[in-house]
C-alpha atoms as a PDB file:
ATOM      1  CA  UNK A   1     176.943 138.894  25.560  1.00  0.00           C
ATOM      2  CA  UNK A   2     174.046 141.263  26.875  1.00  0.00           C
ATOM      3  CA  UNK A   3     173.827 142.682  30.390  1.00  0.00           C
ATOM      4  CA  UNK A   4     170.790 140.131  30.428  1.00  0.00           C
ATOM      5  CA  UNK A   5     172.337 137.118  29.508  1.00  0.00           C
ATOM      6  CA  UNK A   6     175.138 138.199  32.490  1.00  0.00           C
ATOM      7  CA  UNK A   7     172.186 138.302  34.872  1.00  0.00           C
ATOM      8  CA  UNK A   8     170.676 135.163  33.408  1.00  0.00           C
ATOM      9  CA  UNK A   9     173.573 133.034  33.755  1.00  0.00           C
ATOM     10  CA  UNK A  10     174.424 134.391  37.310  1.00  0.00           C
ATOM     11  CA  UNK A  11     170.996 133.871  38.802  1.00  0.00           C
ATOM     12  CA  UNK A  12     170.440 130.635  37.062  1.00  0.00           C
ATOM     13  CA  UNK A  13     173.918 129.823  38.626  1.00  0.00           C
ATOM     14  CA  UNK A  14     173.099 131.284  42.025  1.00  0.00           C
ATOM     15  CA  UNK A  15     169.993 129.182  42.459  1.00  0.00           C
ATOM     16  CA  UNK A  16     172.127 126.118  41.840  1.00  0.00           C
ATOM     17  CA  UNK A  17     174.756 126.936  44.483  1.00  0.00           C
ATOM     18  CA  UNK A  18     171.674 127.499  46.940  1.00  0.00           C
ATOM     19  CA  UNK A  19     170.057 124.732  45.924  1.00  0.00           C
ATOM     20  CA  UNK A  20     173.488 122.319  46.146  1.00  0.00           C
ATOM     21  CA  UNK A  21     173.903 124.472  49.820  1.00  0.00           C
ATOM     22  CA  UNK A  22     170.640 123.637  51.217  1.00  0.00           C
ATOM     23  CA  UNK A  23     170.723 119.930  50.008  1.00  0.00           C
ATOM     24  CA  UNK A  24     173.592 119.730  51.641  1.00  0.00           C
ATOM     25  CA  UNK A  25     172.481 120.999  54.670  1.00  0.00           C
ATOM     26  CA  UNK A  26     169.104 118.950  54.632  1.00  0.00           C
ATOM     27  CA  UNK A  27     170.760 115.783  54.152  1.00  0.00           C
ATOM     28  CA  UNK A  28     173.488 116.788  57.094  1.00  0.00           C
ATOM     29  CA  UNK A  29     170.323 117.362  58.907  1.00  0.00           C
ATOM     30  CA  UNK A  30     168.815 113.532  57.429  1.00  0.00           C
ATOM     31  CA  UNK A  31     171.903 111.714  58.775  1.00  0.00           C
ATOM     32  CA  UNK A  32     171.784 114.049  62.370  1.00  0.00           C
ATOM     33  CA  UNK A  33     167.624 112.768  62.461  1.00  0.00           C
ATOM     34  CA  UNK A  34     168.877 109.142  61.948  1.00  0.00           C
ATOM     35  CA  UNK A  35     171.246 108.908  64.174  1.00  0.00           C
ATOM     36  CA  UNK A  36     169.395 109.969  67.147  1.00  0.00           C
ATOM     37  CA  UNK A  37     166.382 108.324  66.243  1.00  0.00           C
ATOM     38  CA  UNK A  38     168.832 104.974  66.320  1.00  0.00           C
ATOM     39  CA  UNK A  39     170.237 105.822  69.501  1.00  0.00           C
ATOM     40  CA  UNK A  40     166.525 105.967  70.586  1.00  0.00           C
ATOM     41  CA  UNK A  41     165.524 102.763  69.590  1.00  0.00           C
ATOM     42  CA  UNK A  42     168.783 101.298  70.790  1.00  0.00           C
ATOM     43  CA  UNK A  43     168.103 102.662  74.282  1.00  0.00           C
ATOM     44  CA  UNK A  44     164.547 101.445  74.281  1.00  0.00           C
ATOM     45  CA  UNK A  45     165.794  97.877  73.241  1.00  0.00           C
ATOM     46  CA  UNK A  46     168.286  97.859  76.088  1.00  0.00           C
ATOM     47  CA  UNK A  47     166.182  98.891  78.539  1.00  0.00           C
ATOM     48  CA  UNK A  48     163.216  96.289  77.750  1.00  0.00           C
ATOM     49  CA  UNK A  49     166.150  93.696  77.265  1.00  0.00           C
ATOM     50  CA  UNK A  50     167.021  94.861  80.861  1.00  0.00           C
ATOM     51  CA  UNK A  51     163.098  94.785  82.451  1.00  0.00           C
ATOM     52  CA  UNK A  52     163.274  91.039  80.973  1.00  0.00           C
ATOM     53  CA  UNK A  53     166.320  90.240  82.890  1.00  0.00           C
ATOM     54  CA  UNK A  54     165.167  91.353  86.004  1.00  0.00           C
ATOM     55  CA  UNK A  55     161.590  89.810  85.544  1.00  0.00           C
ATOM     56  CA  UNK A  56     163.800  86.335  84.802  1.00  0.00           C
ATOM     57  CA  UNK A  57     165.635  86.532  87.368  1.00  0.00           C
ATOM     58  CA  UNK A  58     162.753  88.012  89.836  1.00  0.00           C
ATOM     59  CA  UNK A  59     160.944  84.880  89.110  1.00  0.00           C
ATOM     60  CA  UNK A  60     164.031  82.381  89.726  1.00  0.00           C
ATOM     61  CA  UNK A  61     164.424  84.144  93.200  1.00  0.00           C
ATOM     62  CA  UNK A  62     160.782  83.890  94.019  1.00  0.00           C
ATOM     63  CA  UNK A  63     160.562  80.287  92.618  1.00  0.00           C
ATOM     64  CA  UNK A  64     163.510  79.368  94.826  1.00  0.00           C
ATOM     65  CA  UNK A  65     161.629  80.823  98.146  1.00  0.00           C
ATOM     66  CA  UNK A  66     158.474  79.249  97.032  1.00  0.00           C
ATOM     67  CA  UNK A  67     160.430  75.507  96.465  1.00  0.00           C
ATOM     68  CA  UNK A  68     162.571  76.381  99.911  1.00  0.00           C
ATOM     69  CA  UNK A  69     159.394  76.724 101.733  1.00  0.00           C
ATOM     70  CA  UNK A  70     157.564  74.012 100.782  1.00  0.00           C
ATOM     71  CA  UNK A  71     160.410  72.081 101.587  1.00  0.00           C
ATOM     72  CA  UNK A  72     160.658  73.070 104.898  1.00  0.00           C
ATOM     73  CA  UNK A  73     157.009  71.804 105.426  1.00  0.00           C
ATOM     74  CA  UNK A  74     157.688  68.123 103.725  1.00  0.00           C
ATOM     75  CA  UNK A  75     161.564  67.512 104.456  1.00  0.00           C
ATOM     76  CA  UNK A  76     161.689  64.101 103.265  1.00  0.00           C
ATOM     77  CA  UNK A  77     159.526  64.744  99.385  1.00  0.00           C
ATOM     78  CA  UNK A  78     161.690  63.223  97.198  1.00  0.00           C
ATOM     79  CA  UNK A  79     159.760  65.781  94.422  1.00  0.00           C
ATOM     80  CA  UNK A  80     160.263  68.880  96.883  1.00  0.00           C
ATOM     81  CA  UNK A  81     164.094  67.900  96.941  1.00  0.00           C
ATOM     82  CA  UNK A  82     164.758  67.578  93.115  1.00  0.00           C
ATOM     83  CA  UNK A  83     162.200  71.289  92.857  1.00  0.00           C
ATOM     84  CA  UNK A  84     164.169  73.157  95.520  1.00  0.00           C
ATOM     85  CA  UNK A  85     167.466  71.741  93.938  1.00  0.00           C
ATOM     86  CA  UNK A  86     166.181  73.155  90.475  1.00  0.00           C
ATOM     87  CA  UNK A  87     165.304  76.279  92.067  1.00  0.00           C
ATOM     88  CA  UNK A  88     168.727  76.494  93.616  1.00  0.00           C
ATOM     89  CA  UNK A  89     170.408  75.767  90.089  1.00  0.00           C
ATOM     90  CA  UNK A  90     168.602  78.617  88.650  1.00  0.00           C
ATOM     91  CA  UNK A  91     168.991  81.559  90.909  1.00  0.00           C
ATOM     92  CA  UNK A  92     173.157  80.324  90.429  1.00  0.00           C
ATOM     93  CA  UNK A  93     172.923  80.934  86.647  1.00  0.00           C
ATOM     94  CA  UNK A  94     170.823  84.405  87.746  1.00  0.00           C
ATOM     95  CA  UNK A  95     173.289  85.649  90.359  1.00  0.00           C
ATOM     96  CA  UNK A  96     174.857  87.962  91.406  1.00  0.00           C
ATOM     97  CA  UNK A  97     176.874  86.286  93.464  1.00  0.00           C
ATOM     98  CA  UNK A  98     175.616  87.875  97.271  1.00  0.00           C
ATOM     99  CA  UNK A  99     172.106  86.257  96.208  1.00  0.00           C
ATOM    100  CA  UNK A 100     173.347  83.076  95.170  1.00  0.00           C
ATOM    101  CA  UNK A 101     175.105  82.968  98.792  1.00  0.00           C
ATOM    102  CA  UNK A 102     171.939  83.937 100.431  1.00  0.00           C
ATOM    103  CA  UNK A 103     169.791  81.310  98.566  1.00  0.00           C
ATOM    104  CA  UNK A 104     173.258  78.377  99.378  1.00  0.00           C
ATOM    105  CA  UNK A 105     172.510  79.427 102.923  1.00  0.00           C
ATOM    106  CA  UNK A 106     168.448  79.089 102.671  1.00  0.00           C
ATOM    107  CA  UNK A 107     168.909  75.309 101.109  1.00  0.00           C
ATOM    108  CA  UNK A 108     171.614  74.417 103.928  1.00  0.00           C
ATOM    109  CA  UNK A 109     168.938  75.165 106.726  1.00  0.00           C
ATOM    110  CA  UNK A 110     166.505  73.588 105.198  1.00  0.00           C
ATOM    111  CA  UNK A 111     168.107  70.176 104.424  1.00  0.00           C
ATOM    112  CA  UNK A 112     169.587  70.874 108.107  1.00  0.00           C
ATOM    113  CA  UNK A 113     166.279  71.942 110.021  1.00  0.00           C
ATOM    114  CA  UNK A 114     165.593  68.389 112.084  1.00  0.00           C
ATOM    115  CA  UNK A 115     169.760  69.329 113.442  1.00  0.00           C
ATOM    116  CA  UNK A 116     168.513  73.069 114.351  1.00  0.00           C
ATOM    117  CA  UNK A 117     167.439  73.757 117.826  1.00  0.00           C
ATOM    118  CA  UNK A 118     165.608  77.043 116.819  1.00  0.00           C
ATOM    119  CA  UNK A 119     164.329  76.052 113.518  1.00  0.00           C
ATOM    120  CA  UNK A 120     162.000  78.834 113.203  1.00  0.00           C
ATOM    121  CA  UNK A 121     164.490  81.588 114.283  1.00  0.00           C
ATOM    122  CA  UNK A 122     167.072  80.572 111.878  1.00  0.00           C
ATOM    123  CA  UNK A 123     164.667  80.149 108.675  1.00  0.00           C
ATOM    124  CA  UNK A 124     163.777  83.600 109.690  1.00  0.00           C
ATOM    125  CA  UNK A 125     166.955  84.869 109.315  1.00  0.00           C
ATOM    126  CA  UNK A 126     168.455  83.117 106.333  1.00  0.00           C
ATOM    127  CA  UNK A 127     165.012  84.326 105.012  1.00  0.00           C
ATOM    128  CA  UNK A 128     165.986  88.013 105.630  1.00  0.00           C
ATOM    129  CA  UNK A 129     169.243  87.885 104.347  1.00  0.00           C
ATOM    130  CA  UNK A 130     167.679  86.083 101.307  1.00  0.00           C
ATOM    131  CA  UNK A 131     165.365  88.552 100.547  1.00  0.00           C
ATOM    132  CA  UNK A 132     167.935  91.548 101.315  1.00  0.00           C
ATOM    133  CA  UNK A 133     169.911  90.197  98.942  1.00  0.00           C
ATOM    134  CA  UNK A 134     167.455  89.775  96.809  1.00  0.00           C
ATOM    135  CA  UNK A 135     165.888  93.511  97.066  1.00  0.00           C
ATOM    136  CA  UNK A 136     169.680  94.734  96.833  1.00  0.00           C
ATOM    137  CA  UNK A 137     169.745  92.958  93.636  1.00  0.00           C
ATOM    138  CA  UNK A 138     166.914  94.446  91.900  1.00  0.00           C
ATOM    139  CA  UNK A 139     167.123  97.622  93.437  1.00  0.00           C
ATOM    140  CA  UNK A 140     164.447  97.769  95.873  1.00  0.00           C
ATOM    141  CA  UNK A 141     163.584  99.364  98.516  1.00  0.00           C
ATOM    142  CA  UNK A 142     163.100  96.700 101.264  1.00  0.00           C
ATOM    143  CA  UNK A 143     164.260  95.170 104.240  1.00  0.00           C
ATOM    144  CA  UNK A 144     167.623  95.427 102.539  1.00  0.00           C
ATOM    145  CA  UNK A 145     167.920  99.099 103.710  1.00  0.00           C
ATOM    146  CA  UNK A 146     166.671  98.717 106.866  1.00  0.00           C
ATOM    147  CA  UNK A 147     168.547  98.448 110.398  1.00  0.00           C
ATOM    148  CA  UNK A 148     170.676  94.973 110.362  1.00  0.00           C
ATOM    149  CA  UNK A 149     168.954  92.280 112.715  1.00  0.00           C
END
């Protein structure tokens, strides 16, 4: 074989290795890309799943308050009952647990308020501790980090 066939056969071989080399390399590069782009879209799927479960669960609490105080202005509504017991229901399935407490303690006083000599006082302060809990909860800055009654 010629000196030119030698150089033919090397470079021809040569620019196969490089080209097996950088496909290599670009596909390493390919399966690198996808991954983070999945991890990407997997973060932004958990965090809109977790905006949702706050909004839910923002929206129980403040339907419970909303039910709680219109029951404290018409004690005896059989309608007000059944909605405040609803309300109660769901802010148990939302939790946590120092919320579900807070809102237990809210329905006592009000199905208790003609036995309360300070009415007002008292829905005041199962209020606060209702809506500290609450704040604490979803992470907001509120009455739930402020000085204690």
């Amino acid at each position: 074989m010629s000196s030119e066939l030698w150089v033919a056969v090397i470079a021809a071989g040569s620019a196969v290795a490089g080209a097996a080399v950088g496909g290599w390399f670009a596909r390493s590069a390919g399966l690198h890309q996808a991954a983070a782009t999945r991890d990407t879209v997997q973060a932004t799927l958990d965090e809109q799943r977790k905006a949702r479960v706050v909004e839910r669960r923002r929206q129980a609490y403040i339907d419970f308050l909303d039910a709680a105080d219109a029951l404290t202005r018409e004690p005896n509504d059989p309608t007000l009952q059944a909605a405040s017991a609803r309300a109660l229901t769901q802010v148990t399935i939302e939790g946590p647990l120092p919320v579900i407490l807070a809102a237990q303690e809210v329905a006592s006083t009000v199905r208790q308020q003609e036995q309360l000599d300070d009415l007002v006082g008292t829905l005041l302060l199962v209020r606060r501790r209702y809506l500290a809990a609450v704040h604490e909860a979803l992470g907001i800055e509120g009455i739930a980090n402020s000085s204690p009654e």
